[in-house]
Protein backbone atom coordinates (compact mmCIF):
# COMPACT_ATOMS: atom_id res chain seq x y z
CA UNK A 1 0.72 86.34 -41.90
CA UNK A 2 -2.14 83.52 -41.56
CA UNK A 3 -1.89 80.93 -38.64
CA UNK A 4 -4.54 78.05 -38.02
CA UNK A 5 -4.82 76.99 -34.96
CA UNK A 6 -7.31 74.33 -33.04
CA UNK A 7 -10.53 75.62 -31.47
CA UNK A 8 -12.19 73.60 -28.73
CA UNK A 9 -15.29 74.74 -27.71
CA UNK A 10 -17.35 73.10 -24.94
CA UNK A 11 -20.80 73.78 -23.97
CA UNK A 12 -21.32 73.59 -19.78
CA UNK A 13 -24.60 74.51 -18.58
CA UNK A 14 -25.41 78.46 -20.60
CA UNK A 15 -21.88 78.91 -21.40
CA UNK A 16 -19.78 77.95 -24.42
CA UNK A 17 -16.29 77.31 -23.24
CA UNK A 18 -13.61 77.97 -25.85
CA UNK A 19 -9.34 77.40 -25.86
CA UNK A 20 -6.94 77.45 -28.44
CA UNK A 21 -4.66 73.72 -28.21
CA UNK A 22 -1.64 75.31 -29.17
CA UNK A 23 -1.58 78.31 -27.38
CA UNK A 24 -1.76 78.59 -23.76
CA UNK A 25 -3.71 80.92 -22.16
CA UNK A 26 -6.05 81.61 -25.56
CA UNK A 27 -9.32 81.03 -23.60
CA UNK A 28 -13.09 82.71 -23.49
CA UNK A 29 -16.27 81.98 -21.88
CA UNK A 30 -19.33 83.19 -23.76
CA UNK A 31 -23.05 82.42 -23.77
CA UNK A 32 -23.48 81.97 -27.73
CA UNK A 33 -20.95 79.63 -29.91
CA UNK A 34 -20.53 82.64 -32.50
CA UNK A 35 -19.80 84.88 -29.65
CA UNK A 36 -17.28 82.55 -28.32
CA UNK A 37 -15.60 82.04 -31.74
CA UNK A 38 -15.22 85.44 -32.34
CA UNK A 39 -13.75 85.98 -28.94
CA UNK A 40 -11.02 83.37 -28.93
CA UNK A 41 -10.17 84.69 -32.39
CA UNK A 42 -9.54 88.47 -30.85
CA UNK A 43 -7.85 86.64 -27.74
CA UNK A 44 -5.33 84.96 -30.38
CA UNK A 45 -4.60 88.24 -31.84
CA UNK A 46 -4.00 89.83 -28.62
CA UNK A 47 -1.79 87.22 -27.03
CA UNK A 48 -0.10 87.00 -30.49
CA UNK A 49 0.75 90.77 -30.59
CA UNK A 50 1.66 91.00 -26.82
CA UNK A 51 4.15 87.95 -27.20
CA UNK A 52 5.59 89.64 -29.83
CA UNK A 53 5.66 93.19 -28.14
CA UNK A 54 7.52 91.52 -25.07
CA UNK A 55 9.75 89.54 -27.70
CA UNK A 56 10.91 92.87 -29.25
CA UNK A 57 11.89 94.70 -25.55
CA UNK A 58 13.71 91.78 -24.29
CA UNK A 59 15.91 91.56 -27.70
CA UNK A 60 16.32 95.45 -27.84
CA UNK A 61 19.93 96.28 -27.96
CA UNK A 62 20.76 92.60 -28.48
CA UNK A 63 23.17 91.05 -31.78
CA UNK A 64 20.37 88.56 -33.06
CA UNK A 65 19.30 86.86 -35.84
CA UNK A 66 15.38 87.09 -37.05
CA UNK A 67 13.66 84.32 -39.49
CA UNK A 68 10.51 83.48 -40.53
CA UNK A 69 10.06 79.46 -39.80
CA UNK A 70 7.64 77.32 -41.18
CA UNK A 71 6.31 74.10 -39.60
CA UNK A 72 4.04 71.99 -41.65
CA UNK A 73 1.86 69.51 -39.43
């Protein structure tokens, strides 16, 4: 699966600041821009998988129905 998402990178002082627009909480402070984009892209991942770890305990046990859903912007 292949997401794109919107980077936002800000430079303040020695420090790149970097967040992710659509996903709350995706955020990294680094002192290089490559550093920082290689950061928020492991942060994605790891907010991705923990969502969907969390996702999968809270509908244990539970009658549901799973899709794949695509949203074209």
């Amino acid at each position: 699966m292949e997401n794109s998402f919107t980077a936002v990178y800000e430079k303040l002082d020695d420090w790149y600041i970097g967040y992710v627009q659509e996903l709350p909480g995706a955020n990294v402070q680094e002192r290089t821009l490559e550093e920082a984009r290689e950061s928020l892209r492991e942060a994605i991942e790891l907010i991705l998988i923990s969502n969907r770890e969390l996702a999968e305990q809270q509908l244990s046990g539970k009658d549901v129905v799973r899709e794949e859903i695509n949203v074209k912007l």
